[in-house]
Protein backbone atom coordinates (compact mmCIF):
# COMPACT_ATOMS: atom_id res chain seq x y z
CA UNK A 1 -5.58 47.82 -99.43
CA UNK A 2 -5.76 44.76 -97.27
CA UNK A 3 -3.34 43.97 -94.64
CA UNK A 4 -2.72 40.57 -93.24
CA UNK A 5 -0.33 39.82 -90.55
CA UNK A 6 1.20 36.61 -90.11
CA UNK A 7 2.54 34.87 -86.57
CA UNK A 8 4.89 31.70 -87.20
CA UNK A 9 6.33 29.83 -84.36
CA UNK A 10 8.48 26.42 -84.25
CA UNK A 11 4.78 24.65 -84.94
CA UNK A 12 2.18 26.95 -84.96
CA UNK A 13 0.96 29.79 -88.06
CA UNK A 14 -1.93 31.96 -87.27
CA UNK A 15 -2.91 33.87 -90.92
CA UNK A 16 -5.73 36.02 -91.95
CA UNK A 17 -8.65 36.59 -89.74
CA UNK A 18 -10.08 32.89 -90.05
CA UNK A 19 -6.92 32.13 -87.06
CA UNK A 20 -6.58 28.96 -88.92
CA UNK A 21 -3.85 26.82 -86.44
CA UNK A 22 -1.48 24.19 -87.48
CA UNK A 23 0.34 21.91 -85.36
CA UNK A 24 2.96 20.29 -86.35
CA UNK A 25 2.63 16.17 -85.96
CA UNK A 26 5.35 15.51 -83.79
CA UNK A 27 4.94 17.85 -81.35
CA UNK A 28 3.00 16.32 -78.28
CA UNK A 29 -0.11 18.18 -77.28
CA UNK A 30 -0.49 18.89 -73.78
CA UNK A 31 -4.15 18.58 -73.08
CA UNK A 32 -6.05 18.35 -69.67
CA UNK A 33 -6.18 14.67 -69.58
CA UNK A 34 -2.27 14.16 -70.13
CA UNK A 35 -1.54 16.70 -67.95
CA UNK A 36 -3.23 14.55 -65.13
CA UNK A 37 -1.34 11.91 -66.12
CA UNK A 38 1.51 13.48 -66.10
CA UNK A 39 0.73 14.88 -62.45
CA UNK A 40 0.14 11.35 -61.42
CA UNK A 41 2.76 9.52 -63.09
CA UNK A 42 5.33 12.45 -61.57
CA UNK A 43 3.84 12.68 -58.08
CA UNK A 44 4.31 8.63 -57.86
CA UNK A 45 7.55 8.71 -59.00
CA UNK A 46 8.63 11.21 -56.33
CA UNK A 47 10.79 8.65 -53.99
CA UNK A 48 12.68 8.15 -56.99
CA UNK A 49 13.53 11.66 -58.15
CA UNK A 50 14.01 12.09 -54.46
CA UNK A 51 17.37 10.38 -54.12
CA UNK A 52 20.78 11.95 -53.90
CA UNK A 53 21.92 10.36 -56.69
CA UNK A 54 20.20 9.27 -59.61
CA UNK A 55 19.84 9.23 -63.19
CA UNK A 56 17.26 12.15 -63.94
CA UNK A 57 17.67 11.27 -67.64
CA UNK A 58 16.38 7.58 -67.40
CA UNK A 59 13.80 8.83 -65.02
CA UNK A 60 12.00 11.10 -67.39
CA UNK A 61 11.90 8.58 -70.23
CA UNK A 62 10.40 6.03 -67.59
CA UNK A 63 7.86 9.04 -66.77
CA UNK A 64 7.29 9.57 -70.86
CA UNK A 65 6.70 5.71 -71.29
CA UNK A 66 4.10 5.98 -68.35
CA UNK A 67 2.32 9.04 -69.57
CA UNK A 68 2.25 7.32 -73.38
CA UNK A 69 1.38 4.39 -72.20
CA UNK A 70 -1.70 5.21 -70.38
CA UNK A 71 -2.96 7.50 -73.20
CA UNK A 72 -2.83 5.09 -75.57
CA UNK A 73 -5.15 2.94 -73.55
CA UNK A 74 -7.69 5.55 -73.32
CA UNK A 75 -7.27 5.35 -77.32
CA UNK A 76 -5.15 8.69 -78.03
CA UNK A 77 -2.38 6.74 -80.49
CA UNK A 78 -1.20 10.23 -81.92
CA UNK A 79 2.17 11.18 -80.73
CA UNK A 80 4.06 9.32 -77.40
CA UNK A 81 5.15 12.31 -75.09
CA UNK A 82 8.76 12.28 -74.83
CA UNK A 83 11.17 12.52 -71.78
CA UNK A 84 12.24 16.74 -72.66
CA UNK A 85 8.47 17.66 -73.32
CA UNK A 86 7.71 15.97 -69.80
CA UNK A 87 10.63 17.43 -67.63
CA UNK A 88 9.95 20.96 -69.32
CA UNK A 89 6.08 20.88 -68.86
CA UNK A 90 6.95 19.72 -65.20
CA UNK A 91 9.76 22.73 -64.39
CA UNK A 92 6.80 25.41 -65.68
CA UNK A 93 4.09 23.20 -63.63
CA UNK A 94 6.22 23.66 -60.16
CA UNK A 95 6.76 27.15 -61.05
CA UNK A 96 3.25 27.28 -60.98
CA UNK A 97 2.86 25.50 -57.72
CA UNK A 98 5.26 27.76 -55.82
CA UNK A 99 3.79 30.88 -56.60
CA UNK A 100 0.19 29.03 -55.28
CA UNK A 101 1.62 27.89 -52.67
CA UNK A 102 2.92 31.87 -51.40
CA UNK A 103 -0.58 32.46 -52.02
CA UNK A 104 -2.30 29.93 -49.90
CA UNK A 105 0.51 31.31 -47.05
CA UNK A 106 -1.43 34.61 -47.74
CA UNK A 107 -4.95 33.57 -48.35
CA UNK A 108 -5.65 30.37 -47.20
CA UNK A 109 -6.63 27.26 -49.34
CA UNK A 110 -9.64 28.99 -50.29
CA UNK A 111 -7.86 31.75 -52.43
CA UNK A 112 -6.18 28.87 -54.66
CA UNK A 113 -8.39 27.45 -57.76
CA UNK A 114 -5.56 26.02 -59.43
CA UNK A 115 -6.85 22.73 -60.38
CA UNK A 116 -3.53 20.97 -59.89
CA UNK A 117 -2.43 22.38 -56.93
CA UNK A 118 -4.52 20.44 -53.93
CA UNK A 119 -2.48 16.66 -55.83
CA UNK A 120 0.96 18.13 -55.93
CA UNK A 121 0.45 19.96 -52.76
CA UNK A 122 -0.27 16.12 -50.89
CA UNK A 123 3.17 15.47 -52.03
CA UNK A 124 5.42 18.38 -52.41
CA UNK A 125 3.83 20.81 -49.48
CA UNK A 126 5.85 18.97 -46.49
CA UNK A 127 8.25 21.26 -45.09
CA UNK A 128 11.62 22.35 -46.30
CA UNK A 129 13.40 21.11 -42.75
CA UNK A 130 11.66 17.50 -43.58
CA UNK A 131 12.48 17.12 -46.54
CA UNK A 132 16.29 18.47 -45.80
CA UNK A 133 16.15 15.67 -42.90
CA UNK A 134 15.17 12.65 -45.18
CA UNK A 135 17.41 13.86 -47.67
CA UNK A 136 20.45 13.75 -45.06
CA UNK A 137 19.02 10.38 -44.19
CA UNK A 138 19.38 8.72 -47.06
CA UNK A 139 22.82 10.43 -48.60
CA UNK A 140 23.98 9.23 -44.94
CA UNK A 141 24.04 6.05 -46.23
CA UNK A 142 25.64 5.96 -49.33
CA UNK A 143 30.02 6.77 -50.31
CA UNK A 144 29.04 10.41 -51.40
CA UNK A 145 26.84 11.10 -48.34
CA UNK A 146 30.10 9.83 -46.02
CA UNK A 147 32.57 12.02 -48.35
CA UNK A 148 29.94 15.42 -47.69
CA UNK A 149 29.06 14.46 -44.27
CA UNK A 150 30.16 17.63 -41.88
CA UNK A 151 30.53 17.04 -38.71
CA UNK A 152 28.87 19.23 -35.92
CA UNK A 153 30.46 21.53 -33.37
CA UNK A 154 27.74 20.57 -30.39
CA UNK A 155 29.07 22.32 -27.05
CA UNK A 156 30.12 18.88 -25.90
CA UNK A 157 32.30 18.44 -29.20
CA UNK A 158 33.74 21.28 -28.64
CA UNK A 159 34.51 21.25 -24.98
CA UNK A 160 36.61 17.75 -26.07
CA UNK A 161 38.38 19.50 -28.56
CA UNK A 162 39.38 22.14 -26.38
CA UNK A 163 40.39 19.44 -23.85
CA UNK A 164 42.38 17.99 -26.06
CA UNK A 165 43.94 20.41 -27.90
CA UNK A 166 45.43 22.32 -24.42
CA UNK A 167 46.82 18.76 -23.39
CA UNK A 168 48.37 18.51 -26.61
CA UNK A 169 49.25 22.10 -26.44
CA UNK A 170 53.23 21.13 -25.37
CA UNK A 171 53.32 18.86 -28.87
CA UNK A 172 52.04 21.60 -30.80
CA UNK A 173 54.64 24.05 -29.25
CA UNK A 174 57.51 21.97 -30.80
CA UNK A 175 60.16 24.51 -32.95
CA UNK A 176 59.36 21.39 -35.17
CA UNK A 177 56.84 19.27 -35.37
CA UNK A 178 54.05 17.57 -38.30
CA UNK A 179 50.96 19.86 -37.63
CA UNK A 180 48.71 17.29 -39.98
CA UNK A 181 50.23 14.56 -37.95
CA UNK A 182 49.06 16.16 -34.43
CA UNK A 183 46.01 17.20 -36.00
CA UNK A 184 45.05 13.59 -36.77
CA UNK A 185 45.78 12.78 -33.31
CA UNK A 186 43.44 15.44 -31.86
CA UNK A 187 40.28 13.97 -34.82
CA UNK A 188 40.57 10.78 -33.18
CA UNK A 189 40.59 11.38 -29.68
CA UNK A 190 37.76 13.67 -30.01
CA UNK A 191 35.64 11.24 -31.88
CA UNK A 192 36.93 8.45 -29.30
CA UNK A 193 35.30 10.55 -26.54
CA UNK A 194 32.16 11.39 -28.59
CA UNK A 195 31.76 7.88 -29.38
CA UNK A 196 31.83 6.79 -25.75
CA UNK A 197 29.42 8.70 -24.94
CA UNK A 198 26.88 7.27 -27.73
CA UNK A 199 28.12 9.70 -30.24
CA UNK A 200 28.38 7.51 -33.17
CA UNK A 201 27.07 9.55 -36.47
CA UNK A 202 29.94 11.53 -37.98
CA UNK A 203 33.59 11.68 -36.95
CA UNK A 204 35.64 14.69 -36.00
CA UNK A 205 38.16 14.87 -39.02
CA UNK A 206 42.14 16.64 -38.81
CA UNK A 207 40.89 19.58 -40.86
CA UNK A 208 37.49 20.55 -39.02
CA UNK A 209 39.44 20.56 -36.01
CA UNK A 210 42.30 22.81 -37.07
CA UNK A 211 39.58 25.01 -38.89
CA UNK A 212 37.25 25.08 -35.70
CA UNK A 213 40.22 25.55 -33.32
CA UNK A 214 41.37 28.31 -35.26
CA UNK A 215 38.07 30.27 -35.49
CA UNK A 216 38.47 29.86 -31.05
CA UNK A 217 42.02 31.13 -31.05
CA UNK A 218 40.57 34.15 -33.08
CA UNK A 219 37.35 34.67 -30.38
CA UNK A 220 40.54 34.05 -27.56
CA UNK A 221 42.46 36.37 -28.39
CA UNK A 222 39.20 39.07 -28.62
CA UNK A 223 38.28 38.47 -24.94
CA UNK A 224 42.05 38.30 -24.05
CA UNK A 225 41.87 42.00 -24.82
CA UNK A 226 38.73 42.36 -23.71
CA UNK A 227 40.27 41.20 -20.16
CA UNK A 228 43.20 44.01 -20.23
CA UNK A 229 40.29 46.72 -21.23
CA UNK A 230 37.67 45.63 -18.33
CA UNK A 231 39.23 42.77 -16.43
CA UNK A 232 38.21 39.30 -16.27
CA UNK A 233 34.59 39.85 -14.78
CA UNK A 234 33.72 41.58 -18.57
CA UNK A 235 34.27 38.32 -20.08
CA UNK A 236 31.35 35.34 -20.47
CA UNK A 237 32.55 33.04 -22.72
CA UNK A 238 32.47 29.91 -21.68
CA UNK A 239 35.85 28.87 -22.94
CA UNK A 240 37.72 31.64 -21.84
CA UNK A 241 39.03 30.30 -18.40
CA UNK A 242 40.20 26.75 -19.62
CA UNK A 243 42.15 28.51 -22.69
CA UNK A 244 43.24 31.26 -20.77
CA UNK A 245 45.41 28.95 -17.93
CA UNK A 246 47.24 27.58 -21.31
CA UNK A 247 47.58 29.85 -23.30
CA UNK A 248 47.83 33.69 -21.27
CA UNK A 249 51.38 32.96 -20.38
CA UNK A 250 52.88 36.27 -21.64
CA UNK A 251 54.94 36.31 -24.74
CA UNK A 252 58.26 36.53 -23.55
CA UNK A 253 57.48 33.48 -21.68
CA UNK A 254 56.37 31.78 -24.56
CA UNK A 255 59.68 32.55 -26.16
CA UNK A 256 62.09 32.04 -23.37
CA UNK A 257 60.81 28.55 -23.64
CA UNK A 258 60.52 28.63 -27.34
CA UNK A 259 64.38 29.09 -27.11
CA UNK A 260 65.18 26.90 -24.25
CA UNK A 261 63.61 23.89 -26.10
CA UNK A 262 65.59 24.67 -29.58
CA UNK A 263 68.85 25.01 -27.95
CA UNK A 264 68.83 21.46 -27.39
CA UNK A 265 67.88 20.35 -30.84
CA UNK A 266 70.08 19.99 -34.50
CA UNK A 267 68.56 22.91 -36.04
CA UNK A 268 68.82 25.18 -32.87
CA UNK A 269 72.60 24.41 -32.85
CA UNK A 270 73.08 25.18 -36.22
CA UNK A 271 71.18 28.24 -35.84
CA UNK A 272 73.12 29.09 -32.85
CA UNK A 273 76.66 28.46 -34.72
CA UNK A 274 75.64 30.71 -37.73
CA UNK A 275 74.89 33.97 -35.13
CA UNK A 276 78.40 32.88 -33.62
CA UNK A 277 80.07 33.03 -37.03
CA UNK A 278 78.50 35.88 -38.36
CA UNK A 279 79.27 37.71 -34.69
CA UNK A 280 83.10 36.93 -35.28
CA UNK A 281 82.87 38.21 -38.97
CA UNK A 282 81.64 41.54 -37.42
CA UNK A 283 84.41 41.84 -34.57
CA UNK A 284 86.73 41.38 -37.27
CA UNK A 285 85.42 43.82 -39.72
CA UNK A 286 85.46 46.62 -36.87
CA UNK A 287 89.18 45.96 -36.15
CA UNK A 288 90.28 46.32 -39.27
């Protein structure tokens, strides 16, 4: 009894022992020469797929025209490549590359005999910080580059903010008071200082400086103990000091004057009249 065993794919049937192969007409067939050109066309096109916004779509059908195009003048007329076939033959062509590339960390060029690999590696082998810094370059320029630009705690940044933020520190202590307001105020007198000092790329915005100021109360208040356990010589951080004449009044202090300063406002009186009332109500109660 004979056996035959049959293999079907989207385009391709392999039956009986004669392997006979047929290929569907309108798939594109990725031989050695349009491979190159698809190298080339891709490699050239680079800048373009480089930017931090474009239209990936439109590229790809520009890089299938290309790719057709220069087939057809070497006289292969069968079937254009289209954009999909070229962006999915490129994703498994940088997979390729990548895992070369580890190897040539490992071996040297020598232990690489991809034949692709020296071409893309002219273009793509530049180094991840480079690329990161061109990127930021150009996205710096443009309305979504200014919407994700973050701005950078240097030491100088944040010995301004600290600055500010302590001479600000009897605003903030208001029973009542707009914290996004004050917070505003802070953003632009640190970026005022940054920018006369040649400081001109990002500015300090109301919510970095409330996050970052936050994240220093938190490291504060960690050598503030710190300073009970071993006293002030077990403490290094460079902040410490300035914060510390501010802020390491005690808390009663804190809350004498908390007091003292709501006394004098609306809300304080009101407060004050409610306790009153509800005082009386309890003398009352007891004498009867």
């Amino acid at each position: 009894m004979e056996v035959i065993e049959s293999i079907v794919t989207d385009s391709i049937e392999v039956e009986n022992s004669t392997s006979t192969i047929s290929t569907s007409k309108t798939e594109f067939v990725w031989t050695l020469q349009a491979t190159w050109h698809l190298v080339r066309v891709r490699l050239d096109m680079e800048p373009e797929f480089d930017q931090p916004v474009c239209k990936k779509k439109r590229l790809w059908e520009n890089v299938a025209e290309r790719v057709t195009a220069r087939l057809r003048a070497e006289g292969y007329t069968d079937v254009p490549a289209r954009a999909f076939e070229c962006d999915l033959k490129w994703r498994n062509m940088l997979a390729t590359y990548r895992k070369n590339a580890e190897r040539v960390k490992r071996l040297g060029v020598h232990g690489v005999h991809w034949e692709f690999f020296r071409a893309m590696h002219e273009v793509l082998g530049r180094s991840y910080e480079e690329i990161e810094a061109q990127r930021k370059a150009k996205l710096s320029n443009t309305k979504l580059g200014k919407a994700m630009a973050k701005f950078v705690w240097t030491l100088q940044a944040t010995w301004h903010l600290v600055r500010v933020r302590l001479d600000m520190e009897p605003e903030f202590d208001q029973p009542v008071c707009k914290k996004k307001r004050l917070w505003e105020n802070v953003a632009e007198r640190v970026t005022a200082r940054l920018r006369a000092e040649g400081y001109t790329d990002v500015p300090a915005r109301a919510f970095e400086c409330d996050l970052k100021w936050r994240n220093m109360l938190a490291t504060y208040r960690k050598n503030a103990e710190r300073v009970k356990r071993l006293g002030a010589h077990g403490v290094h951080w460079e902040f410490f000091r300035a914060m510390h004449e501010v802020l390491g009044r005690s808390y009663e202090e804190i809350e004498a004057q908390r007091k003292a300063k709501l006394s004098n406002t609306k809300l304080g009186k009101a407060m004050a009249k409610t306790r009153v009332t509800s005082h009386d109500s309890d003398q009352t109660s007891r004498i009867l």
